[in-house]
Protein backbone atom coordinates (compact mmCIF):
# COMPACT_ATOMS: atom_id res chain seq x y z
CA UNK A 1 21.96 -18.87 -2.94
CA UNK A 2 24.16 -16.92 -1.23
CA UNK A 3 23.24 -15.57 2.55
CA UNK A 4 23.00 -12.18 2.74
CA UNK A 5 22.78 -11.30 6.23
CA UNK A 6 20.21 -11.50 8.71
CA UNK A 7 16.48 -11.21 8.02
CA UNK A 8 15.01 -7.81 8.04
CA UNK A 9 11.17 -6.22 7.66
CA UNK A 10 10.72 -3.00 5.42
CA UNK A 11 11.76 -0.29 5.56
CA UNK A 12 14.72 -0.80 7.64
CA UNK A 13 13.19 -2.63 10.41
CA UNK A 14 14.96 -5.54 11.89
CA UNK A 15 13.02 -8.16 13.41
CA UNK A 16 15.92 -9.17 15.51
CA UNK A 17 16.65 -5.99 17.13
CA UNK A 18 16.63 -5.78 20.73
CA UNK A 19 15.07 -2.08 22.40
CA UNK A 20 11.90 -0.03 21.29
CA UNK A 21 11.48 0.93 17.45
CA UNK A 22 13.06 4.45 16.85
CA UNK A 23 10.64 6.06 14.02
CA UNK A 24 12.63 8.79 13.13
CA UNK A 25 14.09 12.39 14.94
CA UNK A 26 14.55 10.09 18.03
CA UNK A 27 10.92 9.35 18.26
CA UNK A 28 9.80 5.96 20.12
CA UNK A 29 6.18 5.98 18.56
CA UNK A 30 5.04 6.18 14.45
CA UNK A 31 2.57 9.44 15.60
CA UNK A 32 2.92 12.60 17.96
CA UNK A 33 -1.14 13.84 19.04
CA UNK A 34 -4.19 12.49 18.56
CA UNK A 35 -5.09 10.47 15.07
CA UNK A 36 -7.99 11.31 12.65
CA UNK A 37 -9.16 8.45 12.08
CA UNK A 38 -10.98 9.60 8.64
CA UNK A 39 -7.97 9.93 7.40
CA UNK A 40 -7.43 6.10 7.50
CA UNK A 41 -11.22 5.25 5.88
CA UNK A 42 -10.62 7.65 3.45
CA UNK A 43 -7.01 6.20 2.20
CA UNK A 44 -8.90 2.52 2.07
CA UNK A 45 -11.47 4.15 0.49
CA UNK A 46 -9.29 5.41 -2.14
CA UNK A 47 -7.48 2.45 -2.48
CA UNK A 48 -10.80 0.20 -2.76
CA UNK A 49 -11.85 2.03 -5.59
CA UNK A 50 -8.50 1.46 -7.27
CA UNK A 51 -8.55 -2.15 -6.66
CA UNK A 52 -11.68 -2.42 -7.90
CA UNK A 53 -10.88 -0.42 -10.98
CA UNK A 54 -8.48 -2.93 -11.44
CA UNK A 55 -10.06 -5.90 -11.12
CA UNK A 56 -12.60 -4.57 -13.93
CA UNK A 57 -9.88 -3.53 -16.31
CA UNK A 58 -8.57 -7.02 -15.93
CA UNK A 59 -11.83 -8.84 -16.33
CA UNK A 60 -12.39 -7.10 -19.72
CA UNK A 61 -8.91 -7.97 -20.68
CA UNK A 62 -9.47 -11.83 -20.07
CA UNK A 63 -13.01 -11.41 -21.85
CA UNK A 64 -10.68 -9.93 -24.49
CA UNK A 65 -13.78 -6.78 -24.74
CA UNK A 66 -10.66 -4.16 -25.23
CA UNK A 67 -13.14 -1.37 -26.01
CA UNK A 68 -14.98 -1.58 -23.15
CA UNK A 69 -14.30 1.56 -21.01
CA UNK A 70 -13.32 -0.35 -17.84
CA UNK A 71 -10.71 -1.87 -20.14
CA UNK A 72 -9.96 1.85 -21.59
CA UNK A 73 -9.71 3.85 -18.43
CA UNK A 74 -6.10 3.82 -16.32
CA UNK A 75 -7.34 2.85 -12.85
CA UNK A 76 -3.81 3.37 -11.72
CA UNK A 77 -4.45 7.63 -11.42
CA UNK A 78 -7.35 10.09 -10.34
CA UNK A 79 -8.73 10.42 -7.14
């Protein structure tokens, strides 16, 4: 294996850098104002239901019941 450089975080962030975070435009925090906080339960409400769409579709894969209609529906899209 060969070594690639020094370890790094997503996105761009490196764990080893010294100074604040820069987000972007010269900003030193992620958000400017106040935060909605709905905003966040409704993304991981979104997301739940996506998961568990998932985890359905997969269940009726390994039961091999391929017409059921959590098999059938894409739980990848809709809202």
């Amino acid at each position: 294996m060969r070594y690639t450089g020094m370890a790094t975080g997503g996105g761009g962030f490196n764990s080893y850098a010294v100074g604040n975070k820069v987000y972007g435009s010269g900003r030193s925090n992620p958000t400017m104002g106040p935060v909605d906080r709905l905003g966040y339960r409704e993304r991981d409400r979104k997301e739940a239901a996506r998961r568990n769409a998932m985890l359905k579709k997969l269940r009726a894969g390994f039961a091999k019941n391929y017409g059921s209609p959590a098999y059938l529906t894409d739980p990848g899209h809709g809202a």
